[in-house]
Structures are given as C-alpha cells and as structure tokens.
N, C-alpha and C. Protein backbone atom coordinates (compact mmCIF):
# COMPACT_ATOMS: atom_id res chain seq x y z
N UNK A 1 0.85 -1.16 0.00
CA UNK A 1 0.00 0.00 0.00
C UNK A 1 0.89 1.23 0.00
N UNK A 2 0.18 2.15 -0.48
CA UNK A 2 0.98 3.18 -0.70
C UNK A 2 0.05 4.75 -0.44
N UNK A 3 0.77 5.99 -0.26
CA UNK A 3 -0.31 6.79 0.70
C UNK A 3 0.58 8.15 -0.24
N UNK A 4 -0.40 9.18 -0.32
CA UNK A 4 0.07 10.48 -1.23
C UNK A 4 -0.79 11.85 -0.35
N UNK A 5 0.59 12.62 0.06
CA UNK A 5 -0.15 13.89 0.89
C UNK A 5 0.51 15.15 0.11
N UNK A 6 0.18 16.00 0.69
CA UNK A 6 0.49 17.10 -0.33
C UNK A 6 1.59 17.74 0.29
N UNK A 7 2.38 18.38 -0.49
CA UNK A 7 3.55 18.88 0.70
C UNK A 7 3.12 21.20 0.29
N UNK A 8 3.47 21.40 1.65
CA UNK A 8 3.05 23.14 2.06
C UNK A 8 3.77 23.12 1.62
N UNK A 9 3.18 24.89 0.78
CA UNK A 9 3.95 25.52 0.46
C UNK A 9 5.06 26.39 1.23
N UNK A 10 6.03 26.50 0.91
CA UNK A 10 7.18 26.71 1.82
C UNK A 10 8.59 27.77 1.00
N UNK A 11 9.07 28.50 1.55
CA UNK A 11 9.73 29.72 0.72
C UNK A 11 10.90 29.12 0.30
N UNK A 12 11.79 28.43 0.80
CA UNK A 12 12.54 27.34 0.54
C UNK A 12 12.67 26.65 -0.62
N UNK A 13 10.95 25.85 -0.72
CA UNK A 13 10.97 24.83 -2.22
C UNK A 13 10.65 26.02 -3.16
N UNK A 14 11.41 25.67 -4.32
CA UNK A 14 11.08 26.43 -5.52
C UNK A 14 10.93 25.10 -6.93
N UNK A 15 10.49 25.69 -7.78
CA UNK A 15 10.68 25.13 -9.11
C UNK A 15 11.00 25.89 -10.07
N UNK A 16 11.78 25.80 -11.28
CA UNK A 16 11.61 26.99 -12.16
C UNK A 16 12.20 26.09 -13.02
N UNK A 17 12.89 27.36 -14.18
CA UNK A 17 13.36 26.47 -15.02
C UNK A 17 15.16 26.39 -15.19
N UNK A 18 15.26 25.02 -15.44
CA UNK A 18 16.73 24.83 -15.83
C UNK A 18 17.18 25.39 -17.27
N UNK A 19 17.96 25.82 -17.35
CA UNK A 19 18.09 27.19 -18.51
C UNK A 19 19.52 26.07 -18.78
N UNK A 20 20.46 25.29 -18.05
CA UNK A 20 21.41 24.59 -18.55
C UNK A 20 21.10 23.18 -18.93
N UNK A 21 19.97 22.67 -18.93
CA UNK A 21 19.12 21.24 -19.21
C UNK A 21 18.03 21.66 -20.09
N UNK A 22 18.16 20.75 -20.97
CA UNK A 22 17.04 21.40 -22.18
C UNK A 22 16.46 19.89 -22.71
N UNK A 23 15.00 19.94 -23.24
CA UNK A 23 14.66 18.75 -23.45
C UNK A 23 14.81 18.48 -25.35
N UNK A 24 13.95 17.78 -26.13
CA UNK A 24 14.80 17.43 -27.30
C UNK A 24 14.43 18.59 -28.04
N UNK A 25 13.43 19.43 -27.68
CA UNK A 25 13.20 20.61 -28.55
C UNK A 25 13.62 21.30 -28.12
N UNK A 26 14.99 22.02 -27.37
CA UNK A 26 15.92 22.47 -26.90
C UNK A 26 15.49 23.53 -26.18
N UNK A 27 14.35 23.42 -24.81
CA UNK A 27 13.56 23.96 -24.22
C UNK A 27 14.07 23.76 -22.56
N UNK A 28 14.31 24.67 -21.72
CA UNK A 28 14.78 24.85 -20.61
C UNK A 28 13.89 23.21 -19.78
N UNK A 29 14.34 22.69 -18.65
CA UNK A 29 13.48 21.74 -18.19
C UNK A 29 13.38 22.34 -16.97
N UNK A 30 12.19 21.93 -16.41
CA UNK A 30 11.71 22.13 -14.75
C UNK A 30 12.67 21.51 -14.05
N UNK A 31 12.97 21.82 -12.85
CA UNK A 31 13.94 21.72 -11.83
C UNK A 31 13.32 21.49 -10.75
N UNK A 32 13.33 21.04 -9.83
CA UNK A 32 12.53 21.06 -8.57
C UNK A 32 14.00 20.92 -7.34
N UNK A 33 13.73 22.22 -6.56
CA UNK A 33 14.54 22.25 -5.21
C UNK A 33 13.40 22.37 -3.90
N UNK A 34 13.25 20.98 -3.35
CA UNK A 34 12.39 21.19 -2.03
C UNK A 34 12.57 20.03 -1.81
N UNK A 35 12.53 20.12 0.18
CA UNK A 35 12.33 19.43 1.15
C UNK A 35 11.68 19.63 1.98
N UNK A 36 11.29 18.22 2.54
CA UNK A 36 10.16 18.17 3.01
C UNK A 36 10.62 18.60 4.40
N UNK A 37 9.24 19.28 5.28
CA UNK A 37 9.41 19.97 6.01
C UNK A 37 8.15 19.11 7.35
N UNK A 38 8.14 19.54 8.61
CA UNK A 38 8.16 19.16 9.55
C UNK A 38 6.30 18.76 9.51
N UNK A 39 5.63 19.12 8.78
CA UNK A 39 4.06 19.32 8.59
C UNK A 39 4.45 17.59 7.29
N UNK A 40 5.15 17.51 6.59
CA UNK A 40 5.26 16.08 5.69
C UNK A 40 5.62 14.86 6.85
N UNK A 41 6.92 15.27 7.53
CA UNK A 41 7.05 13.94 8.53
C UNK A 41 6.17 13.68 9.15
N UNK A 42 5.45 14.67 9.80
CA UNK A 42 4.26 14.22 10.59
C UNK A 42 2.74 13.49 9.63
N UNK A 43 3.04 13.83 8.90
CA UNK A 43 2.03 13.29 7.56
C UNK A 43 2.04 11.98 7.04
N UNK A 44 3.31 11.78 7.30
CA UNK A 44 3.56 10.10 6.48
C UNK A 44 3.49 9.26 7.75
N UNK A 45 4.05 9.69 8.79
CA UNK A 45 3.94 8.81 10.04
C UNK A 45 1.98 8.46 10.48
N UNK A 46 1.54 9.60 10.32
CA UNK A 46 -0.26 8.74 9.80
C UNK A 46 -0.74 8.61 9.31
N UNK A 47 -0.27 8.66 7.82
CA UNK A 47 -0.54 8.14 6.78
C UNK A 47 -0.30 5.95 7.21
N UNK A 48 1.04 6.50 7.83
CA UNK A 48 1.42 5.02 7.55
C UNK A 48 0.61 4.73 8.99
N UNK A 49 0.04 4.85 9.86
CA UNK A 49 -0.85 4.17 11.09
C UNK A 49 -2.24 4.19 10.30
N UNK A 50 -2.46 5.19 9.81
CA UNK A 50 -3.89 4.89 8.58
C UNK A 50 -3.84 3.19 8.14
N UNK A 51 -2.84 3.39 7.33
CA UNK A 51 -3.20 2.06 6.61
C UNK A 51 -2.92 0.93 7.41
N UNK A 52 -2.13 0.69 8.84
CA UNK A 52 -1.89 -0.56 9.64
C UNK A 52 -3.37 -0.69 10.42
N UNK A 53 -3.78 0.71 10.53
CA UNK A 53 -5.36 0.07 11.22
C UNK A 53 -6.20 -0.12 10.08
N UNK A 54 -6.60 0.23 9.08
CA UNK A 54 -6.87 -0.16 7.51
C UNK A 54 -6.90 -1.99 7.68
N UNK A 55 -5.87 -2.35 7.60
CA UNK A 55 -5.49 -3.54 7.67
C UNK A 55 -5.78 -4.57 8.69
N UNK A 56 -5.35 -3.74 9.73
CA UNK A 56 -6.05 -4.81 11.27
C UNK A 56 -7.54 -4.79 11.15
N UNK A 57 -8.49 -3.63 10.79
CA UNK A 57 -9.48 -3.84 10.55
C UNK A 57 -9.79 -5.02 9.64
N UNK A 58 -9.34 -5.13 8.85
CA UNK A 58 -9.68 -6.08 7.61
C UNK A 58 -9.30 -7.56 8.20
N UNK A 59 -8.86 -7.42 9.35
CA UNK A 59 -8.38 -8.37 9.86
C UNK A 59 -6.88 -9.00 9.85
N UNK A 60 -6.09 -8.30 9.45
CA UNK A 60 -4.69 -8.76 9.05
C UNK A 60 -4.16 -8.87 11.00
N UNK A 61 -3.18 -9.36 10.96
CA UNK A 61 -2.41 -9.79 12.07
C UNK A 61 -1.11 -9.58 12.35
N UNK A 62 -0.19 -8.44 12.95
CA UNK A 62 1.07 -8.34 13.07
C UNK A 62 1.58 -7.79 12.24
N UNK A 63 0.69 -6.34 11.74
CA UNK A 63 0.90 -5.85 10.42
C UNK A 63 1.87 -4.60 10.86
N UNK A 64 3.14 -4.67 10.25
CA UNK A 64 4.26 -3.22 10.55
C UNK A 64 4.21 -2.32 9.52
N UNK A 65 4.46 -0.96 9.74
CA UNK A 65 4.54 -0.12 8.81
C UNK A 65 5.69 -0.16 8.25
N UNK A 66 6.08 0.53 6.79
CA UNK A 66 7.45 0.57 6.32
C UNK A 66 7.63 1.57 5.82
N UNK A 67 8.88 2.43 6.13
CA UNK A 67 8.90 3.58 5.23
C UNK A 67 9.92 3.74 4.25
N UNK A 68 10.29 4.34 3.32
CA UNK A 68 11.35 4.14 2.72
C UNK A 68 11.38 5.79 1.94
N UNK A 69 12.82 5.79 1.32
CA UNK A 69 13.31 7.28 1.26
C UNK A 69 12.08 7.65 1.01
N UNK A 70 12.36 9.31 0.75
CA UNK A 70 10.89 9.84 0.01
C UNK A 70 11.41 11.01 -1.19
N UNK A 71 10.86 11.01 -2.29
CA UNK A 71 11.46 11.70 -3.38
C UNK A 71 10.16 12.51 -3.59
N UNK A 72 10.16 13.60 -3.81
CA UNK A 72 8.72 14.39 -4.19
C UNK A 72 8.17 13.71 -5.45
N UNK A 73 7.15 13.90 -5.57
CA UNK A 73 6.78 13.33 -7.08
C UNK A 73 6.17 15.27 -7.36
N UNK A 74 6.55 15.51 -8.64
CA UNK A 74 5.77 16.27 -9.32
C UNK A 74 4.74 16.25 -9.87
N UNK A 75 3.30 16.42 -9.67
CA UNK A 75 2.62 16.56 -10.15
C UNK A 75 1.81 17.63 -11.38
N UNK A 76 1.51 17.44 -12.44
CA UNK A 76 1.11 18.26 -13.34
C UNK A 76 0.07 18.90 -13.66
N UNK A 77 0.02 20.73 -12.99
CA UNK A 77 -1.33 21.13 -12.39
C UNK A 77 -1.76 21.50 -13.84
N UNK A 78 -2.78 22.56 -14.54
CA UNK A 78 -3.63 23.24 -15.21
C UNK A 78 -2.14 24.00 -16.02
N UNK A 79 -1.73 24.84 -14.24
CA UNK A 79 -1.08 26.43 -14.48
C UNK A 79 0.45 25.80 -15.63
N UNK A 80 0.83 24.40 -14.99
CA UNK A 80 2.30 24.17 -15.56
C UNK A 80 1.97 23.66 -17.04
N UNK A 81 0.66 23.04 -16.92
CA UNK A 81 0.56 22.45 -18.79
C UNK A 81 0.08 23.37 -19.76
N UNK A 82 -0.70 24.91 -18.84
CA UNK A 82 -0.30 25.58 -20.32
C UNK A 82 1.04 26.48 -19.81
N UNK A 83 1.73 26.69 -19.36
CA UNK A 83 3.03 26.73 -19.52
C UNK A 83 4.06 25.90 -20.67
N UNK A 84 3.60 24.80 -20.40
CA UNK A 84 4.24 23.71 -21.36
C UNK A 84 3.63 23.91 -22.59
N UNK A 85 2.27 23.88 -22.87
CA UNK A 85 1.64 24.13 -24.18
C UNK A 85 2.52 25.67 -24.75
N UNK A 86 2.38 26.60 -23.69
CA UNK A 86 2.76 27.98 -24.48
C UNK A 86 4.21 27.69 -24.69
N UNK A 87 5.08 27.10 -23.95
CA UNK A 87 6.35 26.97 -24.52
C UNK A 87 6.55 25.61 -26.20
N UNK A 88 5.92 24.95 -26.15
CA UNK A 88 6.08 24.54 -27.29
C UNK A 88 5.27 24.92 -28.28
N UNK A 89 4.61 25.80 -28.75
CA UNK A 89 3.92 26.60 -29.13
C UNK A 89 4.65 27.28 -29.94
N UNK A 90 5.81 27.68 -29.32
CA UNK A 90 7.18 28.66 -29.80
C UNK A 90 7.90 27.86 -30.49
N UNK A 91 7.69 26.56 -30.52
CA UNK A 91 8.82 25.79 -31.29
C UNK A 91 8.34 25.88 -32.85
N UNK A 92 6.96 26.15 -33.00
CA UNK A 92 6.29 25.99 -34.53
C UNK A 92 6.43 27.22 -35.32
C-alpha cells in the first residue's frame, strides 16, 4: 500500500526552469529544489498508522509499517501544462 499527501507551500521549495538542461526541442526543463518539512514527517507517520489500522481492521495480524526514502513526485497542475503548451507553441 501506498499513501500520497500534499507537501506546504514553503519559501525554501522552488521550481523553475533549468536554462542549462534542455529537453529534445531544446527547451529549458523544470527543476525542482524542495524538502520536506516538519508538517510532511508528521504526515507520512499517519498516513502510515492509517493504513496498519486499515489492515487490522480487515483483519490482518502483526501488520508493521514501512517507510522508505521519500522523493517528491511532481505533479502536473492546469497552471504548468499551459506553460508547457505555451512553450512549445514557440517551437512551430
């Protein structure tokens, strides 16, 4: 099982663009600089008791949580795909 929370916004994480990484249409790529901050640890730690009582409910027996690194995933809102649309847009 697997569990997805949102991480705050925070002055710290940024995204923008990589101006020295370019993708095959020789277009700056997104960058992502952020870590997770003290409102995420506390998030995954009940996230992950969510799903062990999830489970004992269902009846499971001697069920441990597991955590393992954590890498942000990017998700792709409205605002970034027409960003992306208007930048390749420019390629035509």
């Amino acid at each position: 099982m697997t569990a997805f929370g949102e991480m705050l916004p925070h002055h710290d994480n940024r995204i923008y663009l990589n101006k020295k990484v370019t993708d095959k249409w020789g277009m700056p790529v997104l960058a992502m600089d952020v870590e997770i901050k003290e409102n995420e640890l506390k998030m995954r730690k009940d996230m992950q008791q969510d799903a062990i009582d999830m489970f004992e409910a269902a009846g499971l027996k001697n069920v441990q949580g597991w955590d393992a690194d954590y890498a942000p995933v990017w998700v792709f809102t409205r605002w970034v795909q027409r960003v992306w649309d208007v930048t390749r847009k420019r390629q035509y």
